[in-house]
ModelCIF file with pLDDT and N, C-alpha, C, O atoms, coordinates in Angstrom:
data_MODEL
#
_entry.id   MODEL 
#
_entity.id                         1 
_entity.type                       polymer 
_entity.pdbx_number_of_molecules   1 
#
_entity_poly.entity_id                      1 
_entity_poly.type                           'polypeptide(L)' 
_entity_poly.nstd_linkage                   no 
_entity_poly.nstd_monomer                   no 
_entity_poly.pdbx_seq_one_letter_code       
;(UNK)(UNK)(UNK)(UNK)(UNK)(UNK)(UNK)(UNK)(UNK)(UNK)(UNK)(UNK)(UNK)(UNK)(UNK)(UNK)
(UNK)(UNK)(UNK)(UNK)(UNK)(UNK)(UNK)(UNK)(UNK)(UNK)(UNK)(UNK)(UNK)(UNK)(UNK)(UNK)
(UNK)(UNK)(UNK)(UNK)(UNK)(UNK)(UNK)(UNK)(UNK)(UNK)(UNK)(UNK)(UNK)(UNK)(UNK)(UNK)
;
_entity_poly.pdbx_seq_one_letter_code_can   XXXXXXXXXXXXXXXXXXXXXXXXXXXXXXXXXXXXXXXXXXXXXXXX 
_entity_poly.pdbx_strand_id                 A 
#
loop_
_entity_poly_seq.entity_id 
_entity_poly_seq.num 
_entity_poly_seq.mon_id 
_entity_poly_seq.hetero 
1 1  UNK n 
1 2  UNK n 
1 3  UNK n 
1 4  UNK n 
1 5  UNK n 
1 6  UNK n 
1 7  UNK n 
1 8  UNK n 
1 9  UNK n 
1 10 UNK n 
1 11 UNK n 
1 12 UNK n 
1 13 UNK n 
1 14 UNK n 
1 15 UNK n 
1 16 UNK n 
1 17 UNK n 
1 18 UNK n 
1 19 UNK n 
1 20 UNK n 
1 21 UNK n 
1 22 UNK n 
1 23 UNK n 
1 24 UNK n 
1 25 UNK n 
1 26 UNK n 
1 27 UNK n 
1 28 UNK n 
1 29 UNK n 
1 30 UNK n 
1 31 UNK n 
1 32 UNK n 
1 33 UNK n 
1 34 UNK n 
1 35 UNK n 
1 36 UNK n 
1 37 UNK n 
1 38 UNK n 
1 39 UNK n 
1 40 UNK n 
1 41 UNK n 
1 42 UNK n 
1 43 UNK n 
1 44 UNK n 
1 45 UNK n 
1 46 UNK n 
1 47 UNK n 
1 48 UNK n 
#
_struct_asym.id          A 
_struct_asym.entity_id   1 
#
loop_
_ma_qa_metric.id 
_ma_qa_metric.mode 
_ma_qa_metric.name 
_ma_qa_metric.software_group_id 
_ma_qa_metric.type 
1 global pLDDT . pLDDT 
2 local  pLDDT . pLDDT 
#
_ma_qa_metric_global.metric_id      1 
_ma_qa_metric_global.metric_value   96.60 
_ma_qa_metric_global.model_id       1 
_ma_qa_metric_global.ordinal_id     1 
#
loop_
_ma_qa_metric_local.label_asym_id 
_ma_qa_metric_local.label_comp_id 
_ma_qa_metric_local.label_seq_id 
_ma_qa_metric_local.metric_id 
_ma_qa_metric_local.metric_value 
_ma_qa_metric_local.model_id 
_ma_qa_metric_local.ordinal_id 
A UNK 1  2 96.00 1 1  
A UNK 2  2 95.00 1 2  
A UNK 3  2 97.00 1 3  
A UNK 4  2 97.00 1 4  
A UNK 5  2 96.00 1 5  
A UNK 6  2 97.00 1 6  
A UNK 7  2 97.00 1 7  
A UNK 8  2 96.00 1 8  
A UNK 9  2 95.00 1 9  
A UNK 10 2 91.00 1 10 
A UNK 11 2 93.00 1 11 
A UNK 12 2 96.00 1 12 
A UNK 13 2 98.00 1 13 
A UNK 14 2 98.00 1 14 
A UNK 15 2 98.00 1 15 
A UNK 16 2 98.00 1 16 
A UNK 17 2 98.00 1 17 
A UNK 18 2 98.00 1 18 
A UNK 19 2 98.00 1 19 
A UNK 20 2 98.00 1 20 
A UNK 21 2 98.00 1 21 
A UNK 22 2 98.00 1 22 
A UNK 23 2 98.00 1 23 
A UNK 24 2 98.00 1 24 
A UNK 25 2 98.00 1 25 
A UNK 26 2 97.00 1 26 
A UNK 27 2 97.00 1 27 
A UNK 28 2 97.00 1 28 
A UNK 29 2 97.00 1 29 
A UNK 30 2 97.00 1 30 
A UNK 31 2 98.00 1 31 
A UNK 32 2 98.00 1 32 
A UNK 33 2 97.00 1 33 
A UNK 34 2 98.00 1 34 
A UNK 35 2 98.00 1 35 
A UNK 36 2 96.00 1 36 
A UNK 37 2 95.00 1 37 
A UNK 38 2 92.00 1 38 
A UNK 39 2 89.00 1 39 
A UNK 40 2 95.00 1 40 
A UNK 41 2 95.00 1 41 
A UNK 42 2 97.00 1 42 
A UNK 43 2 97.00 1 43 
A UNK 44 2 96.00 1 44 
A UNK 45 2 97.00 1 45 
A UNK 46 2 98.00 1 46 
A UNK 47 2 98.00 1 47 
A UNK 48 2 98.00 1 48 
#
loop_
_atom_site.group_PDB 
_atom_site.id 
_atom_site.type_symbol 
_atom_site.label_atom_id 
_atom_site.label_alt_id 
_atom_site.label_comp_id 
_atom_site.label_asym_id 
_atom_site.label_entity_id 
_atom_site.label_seq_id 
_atom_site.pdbx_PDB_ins_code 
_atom_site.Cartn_x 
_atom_site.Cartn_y 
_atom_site.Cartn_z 
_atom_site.occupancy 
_atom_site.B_iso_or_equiv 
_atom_site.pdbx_formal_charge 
_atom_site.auth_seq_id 
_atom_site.auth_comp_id 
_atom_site.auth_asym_id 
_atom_site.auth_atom_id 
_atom_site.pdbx_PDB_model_num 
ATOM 1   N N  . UNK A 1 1  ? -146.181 -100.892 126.975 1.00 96.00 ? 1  UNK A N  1 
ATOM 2   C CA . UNK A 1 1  ? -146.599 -101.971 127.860 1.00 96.00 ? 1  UNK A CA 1 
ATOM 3   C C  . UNK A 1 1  ? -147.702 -101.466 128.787 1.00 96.00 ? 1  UNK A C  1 
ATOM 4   O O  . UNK A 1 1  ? -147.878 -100.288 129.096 1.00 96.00 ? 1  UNK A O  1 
ATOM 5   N N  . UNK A 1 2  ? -148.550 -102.706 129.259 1.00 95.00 ? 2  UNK A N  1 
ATOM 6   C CA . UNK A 1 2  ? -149.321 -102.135 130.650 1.00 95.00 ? 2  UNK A CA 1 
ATOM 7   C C  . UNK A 1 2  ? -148.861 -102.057 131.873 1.00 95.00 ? 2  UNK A C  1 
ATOM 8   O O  . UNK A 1 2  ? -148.331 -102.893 132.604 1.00 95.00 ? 2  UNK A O  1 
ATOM 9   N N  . UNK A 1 3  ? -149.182 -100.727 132.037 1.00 97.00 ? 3  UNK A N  1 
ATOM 10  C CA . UNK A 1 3  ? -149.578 -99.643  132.483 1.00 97.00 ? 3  UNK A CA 1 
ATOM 11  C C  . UNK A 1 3  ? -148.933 -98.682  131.537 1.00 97.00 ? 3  UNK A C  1 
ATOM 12  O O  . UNK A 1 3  ? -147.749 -98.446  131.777 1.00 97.00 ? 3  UNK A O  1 
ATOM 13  N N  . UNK A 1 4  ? -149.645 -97.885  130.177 1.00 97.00 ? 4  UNK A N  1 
ATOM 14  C CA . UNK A 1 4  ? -148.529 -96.822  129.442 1.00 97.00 ? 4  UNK A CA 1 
ATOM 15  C C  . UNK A 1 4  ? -148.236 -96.029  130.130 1.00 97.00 ? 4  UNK A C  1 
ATOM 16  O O  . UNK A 1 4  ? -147.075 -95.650  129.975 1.00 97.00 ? 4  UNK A O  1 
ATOM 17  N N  . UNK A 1 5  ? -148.868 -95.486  130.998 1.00 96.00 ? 5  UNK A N  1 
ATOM 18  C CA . UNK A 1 5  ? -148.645 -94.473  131.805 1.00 96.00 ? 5  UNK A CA 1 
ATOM 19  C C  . UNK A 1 5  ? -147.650 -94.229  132.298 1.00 96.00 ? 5  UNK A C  1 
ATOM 20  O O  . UNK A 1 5  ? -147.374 -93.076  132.631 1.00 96.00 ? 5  UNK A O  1 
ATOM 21  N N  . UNK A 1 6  ? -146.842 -95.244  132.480 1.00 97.00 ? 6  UNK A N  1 
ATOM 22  C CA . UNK A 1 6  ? -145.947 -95.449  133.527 1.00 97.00 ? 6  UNK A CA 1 
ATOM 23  C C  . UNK A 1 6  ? -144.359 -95.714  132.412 1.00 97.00 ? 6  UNK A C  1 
ATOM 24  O O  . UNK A 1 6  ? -143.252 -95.722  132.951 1.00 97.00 ? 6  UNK A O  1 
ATOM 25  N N  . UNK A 1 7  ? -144.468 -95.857  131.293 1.00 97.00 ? 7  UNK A N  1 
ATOM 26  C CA . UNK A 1 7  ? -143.709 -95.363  130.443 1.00 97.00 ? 7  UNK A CA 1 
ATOM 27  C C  . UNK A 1 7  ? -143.385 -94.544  129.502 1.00 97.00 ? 7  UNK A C  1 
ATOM 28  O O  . UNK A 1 7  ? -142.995 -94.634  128.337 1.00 97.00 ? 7  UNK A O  1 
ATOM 29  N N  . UNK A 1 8  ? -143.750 -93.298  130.624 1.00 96.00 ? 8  UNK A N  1 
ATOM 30  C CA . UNK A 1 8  ? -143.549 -92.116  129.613 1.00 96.00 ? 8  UNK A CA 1 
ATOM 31  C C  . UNK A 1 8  ? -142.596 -91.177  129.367 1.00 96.00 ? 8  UNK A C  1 
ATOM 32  O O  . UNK A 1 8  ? -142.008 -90.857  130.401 1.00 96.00 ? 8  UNK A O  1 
ATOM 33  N N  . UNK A 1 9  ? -142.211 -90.601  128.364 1.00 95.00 ? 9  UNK A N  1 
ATOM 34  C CA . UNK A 1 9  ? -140.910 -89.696  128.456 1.00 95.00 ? 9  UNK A CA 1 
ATOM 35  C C  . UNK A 1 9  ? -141.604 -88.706  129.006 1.00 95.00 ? 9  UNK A C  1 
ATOM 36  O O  . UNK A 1 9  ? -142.761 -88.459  128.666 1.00 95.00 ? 9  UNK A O  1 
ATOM 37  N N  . UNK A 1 10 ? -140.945 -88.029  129.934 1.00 91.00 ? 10 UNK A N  1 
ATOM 38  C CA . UNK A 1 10 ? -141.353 -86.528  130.532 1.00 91.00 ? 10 UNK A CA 1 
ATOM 39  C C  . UNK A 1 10 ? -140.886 -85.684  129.523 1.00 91.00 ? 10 UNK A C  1 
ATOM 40  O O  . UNK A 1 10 ? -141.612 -84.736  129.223 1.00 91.00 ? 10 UNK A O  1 
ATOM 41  N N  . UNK A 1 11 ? -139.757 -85.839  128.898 1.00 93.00 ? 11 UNK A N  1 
ATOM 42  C CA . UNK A 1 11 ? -139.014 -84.789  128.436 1.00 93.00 ? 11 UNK A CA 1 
ATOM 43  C C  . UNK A 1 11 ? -139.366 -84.455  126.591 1.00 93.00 ? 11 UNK A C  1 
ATOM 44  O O  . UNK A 1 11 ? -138.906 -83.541  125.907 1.00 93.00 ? 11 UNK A O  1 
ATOM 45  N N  . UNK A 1 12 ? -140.271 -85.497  126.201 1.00 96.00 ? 12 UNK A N  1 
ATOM 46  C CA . UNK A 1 12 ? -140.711 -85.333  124.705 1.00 96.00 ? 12 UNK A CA 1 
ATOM 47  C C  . UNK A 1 12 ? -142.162 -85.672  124.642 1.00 96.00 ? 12 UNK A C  1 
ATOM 48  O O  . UNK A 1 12 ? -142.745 -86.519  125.318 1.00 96.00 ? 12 UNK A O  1 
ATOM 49  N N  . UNK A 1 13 ? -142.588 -84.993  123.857 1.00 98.00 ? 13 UNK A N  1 
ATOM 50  C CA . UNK A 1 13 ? -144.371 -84.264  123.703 1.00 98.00 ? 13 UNK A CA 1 
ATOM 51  C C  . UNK A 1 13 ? -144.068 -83.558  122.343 1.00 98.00 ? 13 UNK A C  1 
ATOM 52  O O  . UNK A 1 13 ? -143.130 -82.971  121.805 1.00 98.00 ? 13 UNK A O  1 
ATOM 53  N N  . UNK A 1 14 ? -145.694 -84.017  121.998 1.00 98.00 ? 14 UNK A N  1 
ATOM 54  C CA . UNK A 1 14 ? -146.292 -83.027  121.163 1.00 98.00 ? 14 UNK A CA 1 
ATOM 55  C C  . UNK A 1 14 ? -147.237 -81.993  121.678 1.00 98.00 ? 14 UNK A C  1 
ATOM 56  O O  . UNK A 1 14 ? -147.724 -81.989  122.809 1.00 98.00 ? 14 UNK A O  1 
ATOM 57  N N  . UNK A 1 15 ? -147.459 -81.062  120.675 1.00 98.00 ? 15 UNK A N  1 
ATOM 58  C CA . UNK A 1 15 ? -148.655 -79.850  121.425 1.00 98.00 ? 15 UNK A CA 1 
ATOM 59  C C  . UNK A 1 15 ? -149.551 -79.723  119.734 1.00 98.00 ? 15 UNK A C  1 
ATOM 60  O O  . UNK A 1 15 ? -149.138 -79.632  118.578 1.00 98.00 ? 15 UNK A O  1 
ATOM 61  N N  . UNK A 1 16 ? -150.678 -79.766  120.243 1.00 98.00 ? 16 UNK A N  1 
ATOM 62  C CA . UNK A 1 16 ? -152.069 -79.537  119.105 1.00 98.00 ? 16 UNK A CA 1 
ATOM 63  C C  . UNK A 1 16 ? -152.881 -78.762  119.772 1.00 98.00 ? 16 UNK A C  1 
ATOM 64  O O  . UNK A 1 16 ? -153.074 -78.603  120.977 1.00 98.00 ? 16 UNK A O  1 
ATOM 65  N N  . UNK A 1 17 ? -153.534 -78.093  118.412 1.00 98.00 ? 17 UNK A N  1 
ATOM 66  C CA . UNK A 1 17 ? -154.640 -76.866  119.486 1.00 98.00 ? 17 UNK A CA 1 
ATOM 67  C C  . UNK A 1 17 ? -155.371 -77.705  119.708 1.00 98.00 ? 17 UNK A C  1 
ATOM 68  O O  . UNK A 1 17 ? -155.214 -78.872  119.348 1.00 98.00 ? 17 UNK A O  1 
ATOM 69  N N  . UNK A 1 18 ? -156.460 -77.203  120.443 1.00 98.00 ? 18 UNK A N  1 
ATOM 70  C CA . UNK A 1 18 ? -157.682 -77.620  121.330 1.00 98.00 ? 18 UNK A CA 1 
ATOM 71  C C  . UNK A 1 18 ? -158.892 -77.913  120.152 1.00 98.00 ? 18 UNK A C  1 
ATOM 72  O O  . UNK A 1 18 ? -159.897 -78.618  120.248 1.00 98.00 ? 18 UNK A O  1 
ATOM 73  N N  . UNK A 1 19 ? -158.307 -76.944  118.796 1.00 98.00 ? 19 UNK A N  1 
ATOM 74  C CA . UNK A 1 19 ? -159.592 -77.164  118.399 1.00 98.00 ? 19 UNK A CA 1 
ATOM 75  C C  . UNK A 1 19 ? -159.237 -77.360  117.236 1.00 98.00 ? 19 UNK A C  1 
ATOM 76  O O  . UNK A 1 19 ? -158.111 -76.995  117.577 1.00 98.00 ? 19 UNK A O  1 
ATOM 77  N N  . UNK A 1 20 ? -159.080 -77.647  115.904 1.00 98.00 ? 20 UNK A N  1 
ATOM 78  C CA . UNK A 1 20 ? -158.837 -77.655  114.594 1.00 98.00 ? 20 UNK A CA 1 
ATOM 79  C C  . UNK A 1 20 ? -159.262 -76.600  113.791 1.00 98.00 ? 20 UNK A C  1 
ATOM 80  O O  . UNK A 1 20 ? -158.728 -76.196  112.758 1.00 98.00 ? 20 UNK A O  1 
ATOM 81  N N  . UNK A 1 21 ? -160.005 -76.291  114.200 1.00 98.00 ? 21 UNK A N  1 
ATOM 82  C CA . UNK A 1 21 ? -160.428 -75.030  112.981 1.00 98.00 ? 21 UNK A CA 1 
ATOM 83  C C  . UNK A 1 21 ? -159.515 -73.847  112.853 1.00 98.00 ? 21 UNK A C  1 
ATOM 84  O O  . UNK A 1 21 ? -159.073 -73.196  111.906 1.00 98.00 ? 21 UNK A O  1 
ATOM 85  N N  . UNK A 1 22 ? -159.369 -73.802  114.452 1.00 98.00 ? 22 UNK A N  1 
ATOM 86  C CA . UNK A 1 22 ? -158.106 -72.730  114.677 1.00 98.00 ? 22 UNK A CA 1 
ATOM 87  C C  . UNK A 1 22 ? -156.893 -73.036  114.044 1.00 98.00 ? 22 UNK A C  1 
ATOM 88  O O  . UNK A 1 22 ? -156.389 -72.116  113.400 1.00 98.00 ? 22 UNK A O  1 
ATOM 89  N N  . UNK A 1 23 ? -156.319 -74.085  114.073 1.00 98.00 ? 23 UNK A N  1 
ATOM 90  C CA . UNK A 1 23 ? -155.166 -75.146  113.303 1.00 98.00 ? 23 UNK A CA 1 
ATOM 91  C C  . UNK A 1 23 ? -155.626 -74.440  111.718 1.00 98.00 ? 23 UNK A C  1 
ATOM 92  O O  . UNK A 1 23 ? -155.265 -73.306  111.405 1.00 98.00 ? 23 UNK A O  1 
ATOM 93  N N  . UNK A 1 24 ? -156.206 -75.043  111.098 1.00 98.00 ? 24 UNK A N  1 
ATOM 94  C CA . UNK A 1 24 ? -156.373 -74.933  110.093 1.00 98.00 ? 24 UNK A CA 1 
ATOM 95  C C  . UNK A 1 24 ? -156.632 -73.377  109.392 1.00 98.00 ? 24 UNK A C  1 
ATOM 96  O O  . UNK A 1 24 ? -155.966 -73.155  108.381 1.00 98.00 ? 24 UNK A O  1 
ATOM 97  N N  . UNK A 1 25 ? -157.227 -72.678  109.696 1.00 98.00 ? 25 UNK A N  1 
ATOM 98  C CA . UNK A 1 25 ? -157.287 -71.025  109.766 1.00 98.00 ? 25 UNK A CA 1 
ATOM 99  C C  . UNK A 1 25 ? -155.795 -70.177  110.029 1.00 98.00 ? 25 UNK A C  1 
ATOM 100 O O  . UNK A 1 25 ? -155.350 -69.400  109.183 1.00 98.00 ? 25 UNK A O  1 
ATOM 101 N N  . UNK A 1 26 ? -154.917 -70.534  111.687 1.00 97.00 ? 26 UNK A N  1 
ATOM 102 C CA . UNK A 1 26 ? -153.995 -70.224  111.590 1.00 97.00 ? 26 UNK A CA 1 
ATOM 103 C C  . UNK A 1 26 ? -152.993 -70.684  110.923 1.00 97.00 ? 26 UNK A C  1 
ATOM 104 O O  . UNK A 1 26 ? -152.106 -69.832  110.881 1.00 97.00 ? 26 UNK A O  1 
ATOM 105 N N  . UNK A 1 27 ? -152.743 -71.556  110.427 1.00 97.00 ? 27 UNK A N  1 
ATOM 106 C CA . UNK A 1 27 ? -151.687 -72.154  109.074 1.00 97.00 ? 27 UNK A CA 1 
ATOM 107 C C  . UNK A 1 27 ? -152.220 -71.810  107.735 1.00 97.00 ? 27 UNK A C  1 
ATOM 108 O O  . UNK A 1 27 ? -151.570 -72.000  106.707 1.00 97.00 ? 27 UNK A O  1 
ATOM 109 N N  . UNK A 1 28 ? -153.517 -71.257  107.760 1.00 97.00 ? 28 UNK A N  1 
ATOM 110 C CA . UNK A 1 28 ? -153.321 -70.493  106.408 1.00 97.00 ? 28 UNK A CA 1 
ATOM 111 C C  . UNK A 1 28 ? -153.941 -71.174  105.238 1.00 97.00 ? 28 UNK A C  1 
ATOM 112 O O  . UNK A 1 28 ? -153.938 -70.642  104.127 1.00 97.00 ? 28 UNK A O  1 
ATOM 113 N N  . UNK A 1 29 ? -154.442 -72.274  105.451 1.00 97.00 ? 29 UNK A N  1 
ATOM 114 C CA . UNK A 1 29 ? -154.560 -73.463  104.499 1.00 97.00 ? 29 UNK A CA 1 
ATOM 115 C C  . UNK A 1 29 ? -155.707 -72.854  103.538 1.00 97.00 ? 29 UNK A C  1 
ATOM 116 O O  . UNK A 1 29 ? -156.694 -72.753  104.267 1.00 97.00 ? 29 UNK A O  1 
ATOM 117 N N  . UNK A 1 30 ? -155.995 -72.459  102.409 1.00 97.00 ? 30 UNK A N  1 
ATOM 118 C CA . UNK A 1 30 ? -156.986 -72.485  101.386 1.00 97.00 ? 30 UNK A CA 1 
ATOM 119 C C  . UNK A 1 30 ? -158.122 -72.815  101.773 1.00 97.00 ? 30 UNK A C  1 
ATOM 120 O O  . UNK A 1 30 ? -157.980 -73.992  101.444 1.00 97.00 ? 30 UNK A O  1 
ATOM 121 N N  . UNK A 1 31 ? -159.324 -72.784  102.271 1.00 98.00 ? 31 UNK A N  1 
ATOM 122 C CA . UNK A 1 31 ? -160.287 -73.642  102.345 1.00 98.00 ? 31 UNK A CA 1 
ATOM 123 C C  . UNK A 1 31 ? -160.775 -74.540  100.917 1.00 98.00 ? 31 UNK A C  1 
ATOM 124 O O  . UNK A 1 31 ? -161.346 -75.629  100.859 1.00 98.00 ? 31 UNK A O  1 
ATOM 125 N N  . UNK A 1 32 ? -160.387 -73.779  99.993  1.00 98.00 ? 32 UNK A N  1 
ATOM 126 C CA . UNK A 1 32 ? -160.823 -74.967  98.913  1.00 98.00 ? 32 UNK A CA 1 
ATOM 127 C C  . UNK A 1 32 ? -159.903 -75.674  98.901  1.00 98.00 ? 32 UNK A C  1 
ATOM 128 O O  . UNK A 1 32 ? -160.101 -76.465  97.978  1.00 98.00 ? 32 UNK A O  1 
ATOM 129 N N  . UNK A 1 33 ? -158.482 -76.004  99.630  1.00 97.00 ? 33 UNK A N  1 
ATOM 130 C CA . UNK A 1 33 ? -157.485 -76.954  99.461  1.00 97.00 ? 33 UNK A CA 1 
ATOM 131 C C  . UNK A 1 33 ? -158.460 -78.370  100.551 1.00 97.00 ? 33 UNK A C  1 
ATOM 132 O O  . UNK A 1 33 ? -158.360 -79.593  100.452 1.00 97.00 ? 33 UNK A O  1 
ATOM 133 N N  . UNK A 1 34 ? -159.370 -77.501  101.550 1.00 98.00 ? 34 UNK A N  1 
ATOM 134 C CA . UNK A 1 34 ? -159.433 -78.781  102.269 1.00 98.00 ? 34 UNK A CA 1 
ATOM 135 C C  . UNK A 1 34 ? -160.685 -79.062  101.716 1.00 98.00 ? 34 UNK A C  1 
ATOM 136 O O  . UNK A 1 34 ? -160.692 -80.278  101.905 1.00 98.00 ? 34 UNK A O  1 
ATOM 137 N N  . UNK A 1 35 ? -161.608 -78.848  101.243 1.00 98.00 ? 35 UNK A N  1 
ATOM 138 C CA . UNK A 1 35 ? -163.023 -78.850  101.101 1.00 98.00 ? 35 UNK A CA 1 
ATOM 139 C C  . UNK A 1 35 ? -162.694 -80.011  99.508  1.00 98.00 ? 35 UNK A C  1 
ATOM 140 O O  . UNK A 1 35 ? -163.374 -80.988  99.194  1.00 98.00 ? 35 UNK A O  1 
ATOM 141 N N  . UNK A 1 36 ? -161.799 -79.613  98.971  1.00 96.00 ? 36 UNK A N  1 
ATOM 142 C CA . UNK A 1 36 ? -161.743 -80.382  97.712  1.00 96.00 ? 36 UNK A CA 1 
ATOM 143 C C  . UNK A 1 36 ? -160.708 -81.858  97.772  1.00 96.00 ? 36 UNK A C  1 
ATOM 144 O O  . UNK A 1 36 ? -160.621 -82.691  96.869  1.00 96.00 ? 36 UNK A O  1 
ATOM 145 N N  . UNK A 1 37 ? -159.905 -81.888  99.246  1.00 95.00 ? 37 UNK A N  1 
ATOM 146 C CA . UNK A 1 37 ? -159.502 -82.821  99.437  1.00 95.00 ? 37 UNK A CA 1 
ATOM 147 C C  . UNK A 1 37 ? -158.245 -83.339  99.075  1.00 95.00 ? 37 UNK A C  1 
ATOM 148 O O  . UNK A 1 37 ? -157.715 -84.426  99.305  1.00 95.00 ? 37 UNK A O  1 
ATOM 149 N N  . UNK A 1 38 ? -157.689 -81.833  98.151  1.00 92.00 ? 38 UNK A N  1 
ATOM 150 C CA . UNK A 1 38 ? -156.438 -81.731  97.068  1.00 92.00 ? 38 UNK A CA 1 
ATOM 151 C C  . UNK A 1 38 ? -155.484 -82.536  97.788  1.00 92.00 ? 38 UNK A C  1 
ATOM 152 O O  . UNK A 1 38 ? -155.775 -83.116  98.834  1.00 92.00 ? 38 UNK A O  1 
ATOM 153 N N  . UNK A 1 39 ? -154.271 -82.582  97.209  1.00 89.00 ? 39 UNK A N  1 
ATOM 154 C CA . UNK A 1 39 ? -152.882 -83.334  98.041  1.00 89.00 ? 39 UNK A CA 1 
ATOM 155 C C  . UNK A 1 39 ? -152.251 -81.558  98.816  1.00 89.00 ? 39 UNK A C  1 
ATOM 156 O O  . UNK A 1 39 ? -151.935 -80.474  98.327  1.00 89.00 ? 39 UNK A O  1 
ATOM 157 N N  . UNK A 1 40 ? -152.336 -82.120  100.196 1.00 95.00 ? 40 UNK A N  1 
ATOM 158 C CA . UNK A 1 40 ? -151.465 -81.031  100.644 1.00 95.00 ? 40 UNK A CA 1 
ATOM 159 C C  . UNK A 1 40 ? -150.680 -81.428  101.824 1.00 95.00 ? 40 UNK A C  1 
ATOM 160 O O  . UNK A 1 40 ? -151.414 -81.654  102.786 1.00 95.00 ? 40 UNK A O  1 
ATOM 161 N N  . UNK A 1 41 ? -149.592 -81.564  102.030 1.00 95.00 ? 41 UNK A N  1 
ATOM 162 C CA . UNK A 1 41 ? -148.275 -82.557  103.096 1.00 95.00 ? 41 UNK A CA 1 
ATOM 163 C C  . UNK A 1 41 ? -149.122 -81.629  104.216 1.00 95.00 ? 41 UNK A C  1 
ATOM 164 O O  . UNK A 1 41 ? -149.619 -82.588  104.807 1.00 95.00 ? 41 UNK A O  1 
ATOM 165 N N  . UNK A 1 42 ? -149.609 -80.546  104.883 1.00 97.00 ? 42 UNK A N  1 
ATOM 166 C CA . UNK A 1 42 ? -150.110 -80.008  106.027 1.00 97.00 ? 42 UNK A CA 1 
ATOM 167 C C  . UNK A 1 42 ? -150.999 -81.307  106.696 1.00 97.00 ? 42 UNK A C  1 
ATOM 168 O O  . UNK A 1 42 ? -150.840 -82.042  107.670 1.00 97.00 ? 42 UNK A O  1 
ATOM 169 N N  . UNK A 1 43 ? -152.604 -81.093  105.010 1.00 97.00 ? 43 UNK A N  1 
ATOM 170 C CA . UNK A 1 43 ? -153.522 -81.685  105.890 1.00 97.00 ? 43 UNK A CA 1 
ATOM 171 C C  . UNK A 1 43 ? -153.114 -83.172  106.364 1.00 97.00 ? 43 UNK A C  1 
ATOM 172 O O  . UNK A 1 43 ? -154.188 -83.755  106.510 1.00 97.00 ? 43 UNK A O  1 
ATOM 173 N N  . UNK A 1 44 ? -151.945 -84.154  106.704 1.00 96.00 ? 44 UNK A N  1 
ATOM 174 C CA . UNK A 1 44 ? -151.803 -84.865  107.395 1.00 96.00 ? 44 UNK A CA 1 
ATOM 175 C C  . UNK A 1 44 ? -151.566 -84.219  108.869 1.00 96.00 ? 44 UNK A C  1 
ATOM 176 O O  . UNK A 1 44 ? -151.674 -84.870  109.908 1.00 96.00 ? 44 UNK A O  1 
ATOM 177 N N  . UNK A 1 45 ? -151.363 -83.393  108.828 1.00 97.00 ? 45 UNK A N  1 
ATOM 178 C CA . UNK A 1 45 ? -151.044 -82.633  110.143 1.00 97.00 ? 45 UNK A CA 1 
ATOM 179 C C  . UNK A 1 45 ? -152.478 -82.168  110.784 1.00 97.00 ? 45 UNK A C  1 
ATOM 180 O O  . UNK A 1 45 ? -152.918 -82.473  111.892 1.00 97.00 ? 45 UNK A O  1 
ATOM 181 N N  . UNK A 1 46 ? -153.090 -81.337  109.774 1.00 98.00 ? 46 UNK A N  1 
ATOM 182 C CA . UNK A 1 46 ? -154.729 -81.583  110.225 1.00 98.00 ? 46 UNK A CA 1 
ATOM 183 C C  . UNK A 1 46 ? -155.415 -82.400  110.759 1.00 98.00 ? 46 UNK A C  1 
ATOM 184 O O  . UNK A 1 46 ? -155.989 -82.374  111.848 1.00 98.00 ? 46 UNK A O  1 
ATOM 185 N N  . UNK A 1 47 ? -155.342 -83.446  109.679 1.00 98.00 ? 47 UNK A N  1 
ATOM 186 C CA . UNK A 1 47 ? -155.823 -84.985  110.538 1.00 98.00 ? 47 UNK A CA 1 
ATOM 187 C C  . UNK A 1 47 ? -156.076 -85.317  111.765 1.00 98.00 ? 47 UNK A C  1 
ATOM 188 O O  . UNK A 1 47 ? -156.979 -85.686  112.517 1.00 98.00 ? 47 UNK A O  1 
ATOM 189 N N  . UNK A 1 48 ? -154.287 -84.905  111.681 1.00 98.00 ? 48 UNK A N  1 
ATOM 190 C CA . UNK A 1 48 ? -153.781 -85.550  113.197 1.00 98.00 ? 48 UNK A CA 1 
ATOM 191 C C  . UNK A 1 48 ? -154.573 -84.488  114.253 1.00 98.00 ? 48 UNK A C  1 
ATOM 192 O O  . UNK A 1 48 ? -154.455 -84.626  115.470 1.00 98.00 ? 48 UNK A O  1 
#
């Protein structure tokens, strides 16, 4: 609702790096897994 702000759980969060490349480098991912676009359940996590 408006104001979201004002309905927020304090107590549940997500955390993402700052930057993706780091994401993607530290999980290890193939670069030809992402460059070729293959099916991989991570890069939804990339995405995000």
């Amino acid at each position: 609702f408006n104001p979201i702000a004002v309905y927020t759980d304090l107590s549940s969060f997500k955390l993402y790096l700052s930057d993706v490349g780091l994401l993607t480098m530290r999980a290890g991912i193939p670069q030809q897994t992402v460059l070729s676009g293959e099916s991989n359940l991570f890069m939804g996590s990339v995405a995000e």
